[in-house]
C-alpha atoms as a PDB file:
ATOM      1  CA  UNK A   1      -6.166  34.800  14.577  1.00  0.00           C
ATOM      2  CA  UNK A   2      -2.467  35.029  14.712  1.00  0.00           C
ATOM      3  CA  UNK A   3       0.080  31.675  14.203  1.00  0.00           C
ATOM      4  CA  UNK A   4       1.319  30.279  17.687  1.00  0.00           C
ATOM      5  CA  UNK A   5       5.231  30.652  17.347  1.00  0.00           C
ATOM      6  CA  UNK A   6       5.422  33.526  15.071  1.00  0.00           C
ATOM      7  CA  UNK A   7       4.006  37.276  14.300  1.00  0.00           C
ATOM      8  CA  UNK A   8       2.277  36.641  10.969  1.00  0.00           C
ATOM      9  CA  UNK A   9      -1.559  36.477  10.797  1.00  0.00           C
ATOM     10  CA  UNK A  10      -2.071  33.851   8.711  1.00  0.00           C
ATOM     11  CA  UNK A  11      -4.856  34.940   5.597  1.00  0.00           C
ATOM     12  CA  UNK A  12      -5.234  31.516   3.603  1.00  0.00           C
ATOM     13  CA  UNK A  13      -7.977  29.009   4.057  1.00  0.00           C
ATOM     14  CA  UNK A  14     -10.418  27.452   1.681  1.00  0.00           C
ATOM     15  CA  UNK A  15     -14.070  28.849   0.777  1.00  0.00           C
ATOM     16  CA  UNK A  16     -16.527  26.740   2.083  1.00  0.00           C
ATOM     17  CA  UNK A  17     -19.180  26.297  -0.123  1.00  0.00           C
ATOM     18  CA  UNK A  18     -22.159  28.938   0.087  1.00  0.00           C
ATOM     19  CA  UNK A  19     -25.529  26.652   0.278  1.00  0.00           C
ATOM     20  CA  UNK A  20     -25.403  24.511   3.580  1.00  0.00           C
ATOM     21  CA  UNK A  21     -28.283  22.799   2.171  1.00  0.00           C
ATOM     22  CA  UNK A  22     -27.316  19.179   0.915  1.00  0.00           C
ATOM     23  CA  UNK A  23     -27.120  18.981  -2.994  1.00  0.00           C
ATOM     24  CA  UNK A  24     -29.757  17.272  -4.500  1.00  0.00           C
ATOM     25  CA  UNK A  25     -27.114  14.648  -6.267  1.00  0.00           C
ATOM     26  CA  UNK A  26     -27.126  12.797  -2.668  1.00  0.00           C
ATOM     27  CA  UNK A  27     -29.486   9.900  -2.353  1.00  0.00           C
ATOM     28  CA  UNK A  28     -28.933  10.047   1.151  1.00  0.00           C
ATOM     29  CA  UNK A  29     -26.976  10.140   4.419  1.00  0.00           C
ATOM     30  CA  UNK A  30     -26.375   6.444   4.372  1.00  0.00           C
ATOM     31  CA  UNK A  31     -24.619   6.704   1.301  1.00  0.00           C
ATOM     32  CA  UNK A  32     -22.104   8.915   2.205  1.00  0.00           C
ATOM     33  CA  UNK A  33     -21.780   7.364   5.573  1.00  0.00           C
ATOM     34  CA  UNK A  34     -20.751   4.232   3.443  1.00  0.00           C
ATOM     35  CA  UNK A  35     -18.052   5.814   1.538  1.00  0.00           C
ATOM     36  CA  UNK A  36     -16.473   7.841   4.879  1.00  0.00           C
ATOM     37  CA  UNK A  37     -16.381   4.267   6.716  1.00  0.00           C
ATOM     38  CA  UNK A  38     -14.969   2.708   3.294  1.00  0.00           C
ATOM     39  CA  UNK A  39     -12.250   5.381   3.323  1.00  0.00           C
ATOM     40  CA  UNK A  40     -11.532   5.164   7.041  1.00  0.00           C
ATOM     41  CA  UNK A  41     -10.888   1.706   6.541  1.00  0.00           C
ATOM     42  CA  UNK A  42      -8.298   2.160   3.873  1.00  0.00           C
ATOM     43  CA  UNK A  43      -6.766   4.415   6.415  1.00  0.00           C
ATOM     44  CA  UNK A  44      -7.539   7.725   5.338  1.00  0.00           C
ATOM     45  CA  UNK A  45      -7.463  10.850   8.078  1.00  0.00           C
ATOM     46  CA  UNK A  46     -10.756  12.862   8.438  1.00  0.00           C
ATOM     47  CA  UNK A  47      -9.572  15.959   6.407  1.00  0.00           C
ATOM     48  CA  UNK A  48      -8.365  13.172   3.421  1.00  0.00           C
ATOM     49  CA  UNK A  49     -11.909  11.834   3.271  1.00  0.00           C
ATOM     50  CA  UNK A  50     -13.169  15.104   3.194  1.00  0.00           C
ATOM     51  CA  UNK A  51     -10.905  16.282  -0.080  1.00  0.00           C
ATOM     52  CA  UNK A  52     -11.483  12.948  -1.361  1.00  0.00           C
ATOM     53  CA  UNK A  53     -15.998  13.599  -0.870  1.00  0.00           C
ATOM     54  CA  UNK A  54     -15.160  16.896  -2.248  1.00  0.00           C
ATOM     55  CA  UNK A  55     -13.483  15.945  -5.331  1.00  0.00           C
ATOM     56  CA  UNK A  56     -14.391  12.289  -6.628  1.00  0.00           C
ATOM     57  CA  UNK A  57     -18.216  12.684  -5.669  1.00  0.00           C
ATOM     58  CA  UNK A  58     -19.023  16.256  -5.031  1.00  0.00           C
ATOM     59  CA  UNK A  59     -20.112  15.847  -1.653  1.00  0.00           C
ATOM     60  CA  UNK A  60     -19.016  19.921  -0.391  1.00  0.00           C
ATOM     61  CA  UNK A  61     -19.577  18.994   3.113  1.00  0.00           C
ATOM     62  CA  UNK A  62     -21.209  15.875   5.071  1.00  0.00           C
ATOM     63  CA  UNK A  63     -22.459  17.528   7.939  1.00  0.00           C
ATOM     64  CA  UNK A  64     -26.014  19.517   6.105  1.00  0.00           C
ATOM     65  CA  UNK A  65     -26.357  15.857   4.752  1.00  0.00           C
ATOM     66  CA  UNK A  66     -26.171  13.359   7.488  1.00  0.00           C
ATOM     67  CA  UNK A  67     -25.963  15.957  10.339  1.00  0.00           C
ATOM     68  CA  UNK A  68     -22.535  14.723  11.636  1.00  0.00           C
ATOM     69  CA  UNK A  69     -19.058  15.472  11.643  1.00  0.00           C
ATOM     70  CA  UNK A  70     -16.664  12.698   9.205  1.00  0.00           C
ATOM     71  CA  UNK A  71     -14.539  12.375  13.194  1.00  0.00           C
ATOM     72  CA  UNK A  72     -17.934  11.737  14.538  1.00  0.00           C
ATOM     73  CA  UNK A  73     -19.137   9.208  12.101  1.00  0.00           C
ATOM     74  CA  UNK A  74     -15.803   7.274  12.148  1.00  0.00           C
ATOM     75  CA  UNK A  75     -16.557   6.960  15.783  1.00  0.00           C
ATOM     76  CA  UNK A  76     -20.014   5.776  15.642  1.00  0.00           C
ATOM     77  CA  UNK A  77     -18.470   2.563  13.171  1.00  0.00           C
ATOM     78  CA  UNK A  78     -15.194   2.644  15.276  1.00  0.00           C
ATOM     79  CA  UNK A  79     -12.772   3.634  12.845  1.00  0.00           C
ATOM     80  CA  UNK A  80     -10.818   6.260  14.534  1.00  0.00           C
ATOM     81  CA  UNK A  81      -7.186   6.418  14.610  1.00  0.00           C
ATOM     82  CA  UNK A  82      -5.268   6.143  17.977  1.00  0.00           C
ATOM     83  CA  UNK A  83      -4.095   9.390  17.738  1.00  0.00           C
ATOM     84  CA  UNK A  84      -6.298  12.586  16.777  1.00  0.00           C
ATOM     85  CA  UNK A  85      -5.228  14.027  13.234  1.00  0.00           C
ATOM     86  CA  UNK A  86      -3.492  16.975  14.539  1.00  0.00           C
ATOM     87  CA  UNK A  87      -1.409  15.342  16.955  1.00  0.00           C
ATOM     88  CA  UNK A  88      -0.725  12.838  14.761  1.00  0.00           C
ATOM     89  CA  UNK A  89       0.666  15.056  11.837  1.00  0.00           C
ATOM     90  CA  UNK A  90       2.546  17.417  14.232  1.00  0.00           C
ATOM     91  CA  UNK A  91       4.335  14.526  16.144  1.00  0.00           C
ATOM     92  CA  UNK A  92       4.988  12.910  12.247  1.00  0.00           C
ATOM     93  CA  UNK A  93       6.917  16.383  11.470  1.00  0.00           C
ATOM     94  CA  UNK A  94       9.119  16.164  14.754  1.00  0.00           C
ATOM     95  CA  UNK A  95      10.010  12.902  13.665  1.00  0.00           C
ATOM     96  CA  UNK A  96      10.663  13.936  10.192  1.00  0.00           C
ATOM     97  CA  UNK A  97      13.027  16.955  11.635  1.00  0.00           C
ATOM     98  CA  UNK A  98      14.612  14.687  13.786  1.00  0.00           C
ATOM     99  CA  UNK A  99      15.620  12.177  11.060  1.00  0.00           C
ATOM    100  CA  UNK A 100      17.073  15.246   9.124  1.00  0.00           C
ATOM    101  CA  UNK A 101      18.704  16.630  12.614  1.00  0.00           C
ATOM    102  CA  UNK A 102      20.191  13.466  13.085  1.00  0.00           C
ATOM    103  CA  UNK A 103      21.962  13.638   9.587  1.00  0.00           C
ATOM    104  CA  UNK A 104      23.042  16.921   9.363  1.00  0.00           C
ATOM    105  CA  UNK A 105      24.681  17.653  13.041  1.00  0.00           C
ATOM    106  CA  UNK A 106      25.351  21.555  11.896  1.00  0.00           C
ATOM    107  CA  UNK A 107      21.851  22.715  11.103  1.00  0.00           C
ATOM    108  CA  UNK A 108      20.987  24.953  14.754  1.00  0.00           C
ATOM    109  CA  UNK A 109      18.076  26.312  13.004  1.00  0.00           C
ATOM    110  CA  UNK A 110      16.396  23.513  12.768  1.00  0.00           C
ATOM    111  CA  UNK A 111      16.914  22.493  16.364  1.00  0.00           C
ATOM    112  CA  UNK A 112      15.064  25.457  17.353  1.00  0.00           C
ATOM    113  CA  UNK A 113      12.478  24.734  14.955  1.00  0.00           C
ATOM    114  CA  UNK A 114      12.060  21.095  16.450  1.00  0.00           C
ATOM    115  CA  UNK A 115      11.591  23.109  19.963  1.00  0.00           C
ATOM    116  CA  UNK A 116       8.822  24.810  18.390  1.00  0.00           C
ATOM    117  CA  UNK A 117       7.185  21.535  17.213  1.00  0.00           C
ATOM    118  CA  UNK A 118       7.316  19.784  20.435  1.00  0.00           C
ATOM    119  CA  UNK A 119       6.017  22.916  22.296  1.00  0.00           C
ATOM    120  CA  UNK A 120       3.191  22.411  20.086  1.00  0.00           C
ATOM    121  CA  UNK A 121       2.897  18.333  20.673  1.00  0.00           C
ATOM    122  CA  UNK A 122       3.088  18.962  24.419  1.00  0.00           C
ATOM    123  CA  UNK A 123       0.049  21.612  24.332  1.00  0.00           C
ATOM    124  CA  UNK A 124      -1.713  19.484  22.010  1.00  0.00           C
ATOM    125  CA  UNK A 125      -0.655  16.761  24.485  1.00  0.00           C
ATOM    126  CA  UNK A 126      -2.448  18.393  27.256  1.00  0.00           C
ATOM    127  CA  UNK A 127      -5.824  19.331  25.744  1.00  0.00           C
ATOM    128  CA  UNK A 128      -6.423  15.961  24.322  1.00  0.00           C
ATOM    129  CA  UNK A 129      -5.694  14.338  27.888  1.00  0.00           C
ATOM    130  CA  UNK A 130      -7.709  16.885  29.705  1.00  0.00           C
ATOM    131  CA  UNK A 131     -10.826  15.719  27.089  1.00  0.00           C
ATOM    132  CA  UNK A 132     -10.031  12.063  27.019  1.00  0.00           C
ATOM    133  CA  UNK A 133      -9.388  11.499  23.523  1.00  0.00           C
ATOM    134  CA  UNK A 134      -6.082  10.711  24.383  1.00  0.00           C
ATOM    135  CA  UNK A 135      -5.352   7.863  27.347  1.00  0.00           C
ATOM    136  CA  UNK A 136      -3.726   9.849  30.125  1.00  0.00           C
ATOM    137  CA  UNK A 137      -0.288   7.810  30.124  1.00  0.00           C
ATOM    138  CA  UNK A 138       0.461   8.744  26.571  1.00  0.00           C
ATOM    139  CA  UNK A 139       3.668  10.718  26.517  1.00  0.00           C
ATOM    140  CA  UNK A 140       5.610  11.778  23.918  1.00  0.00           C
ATOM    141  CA  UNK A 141       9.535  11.744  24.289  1.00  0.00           C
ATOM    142  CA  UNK A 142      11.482  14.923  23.772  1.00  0.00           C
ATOM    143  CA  UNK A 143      14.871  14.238  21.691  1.00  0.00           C
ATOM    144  CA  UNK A 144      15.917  18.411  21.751  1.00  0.00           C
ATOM    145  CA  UNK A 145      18.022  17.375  25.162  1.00  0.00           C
ATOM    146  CA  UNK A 146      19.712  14.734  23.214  1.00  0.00           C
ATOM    147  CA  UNK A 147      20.865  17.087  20.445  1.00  0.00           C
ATOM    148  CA  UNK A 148      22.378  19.737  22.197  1.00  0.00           C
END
């Protein structure tokens, strides 16, 4: 699948691990359902808890083990963040660009670049309305009028 804004294909991603069966390490689901509501708490995003499973208790993946997703059992405890991770991370980089826009009033690449980012916050925007994860008054405000 190609990348959104540009003609590359995109070849990287991790290896998921080859045995969906849970390891035999795992006491059980309730144990790992602990440490993802722990985590969530400390305010750790899903894919941080995930890495964090994966490489301080060598839990590969928590749904053959307690047949849910880490979003959905953050959900079930109610420790999901406002915002999905996605949005959140994408709307963090526009503010991040605009911050560096804001101090260097020469860089036009960058202004394009910010376009790009809030085409993608505004289709993210819509999707997350149109499934009600978001509420449907959130908006996020465009500064690209403001710098040109």
């Amino acid at each position: 699948m190609g990348r959104l804004h540009s003609h590359r294909h995109g070849k990287s991603h991790s290896i998921r691990p080859s045995s969906p069966k849970a390891p035999s390490w795992i006491q059980g689901p309730g144990e790992v359902e602990d440490l993802i509501v722990k985590y969530a708490k400390e305010g750790l995003a899903p894919s941080q808890i995930g890495s964090k499973l994966r490489d301080q208790h060598a839990i590969p993946l928590t749904r053959p083990i307690t047949g849910k997703s880490v979003t959905q059992i953050m959900e079930e405890h109610g420790a999901t963040p406002e915002l999905p991770e996605d949005l959140n991370n994408i709307v963090q980089k526009a503010v991040g660009l605009q911050r560096h826009l804001r101090a260097n009033k020469g860089d036009r690449r960058n202004v394009r670049s910010l376009e790009l980012i809030e085409a993608k916050v505004h289709r993210l925007d819509v999707y997350y309305k149109r499934i009600g994860r978001i509420p449907k008054d959130w908006k996020y405000k465009s500064v690209v009028a403001q710098l040109e």
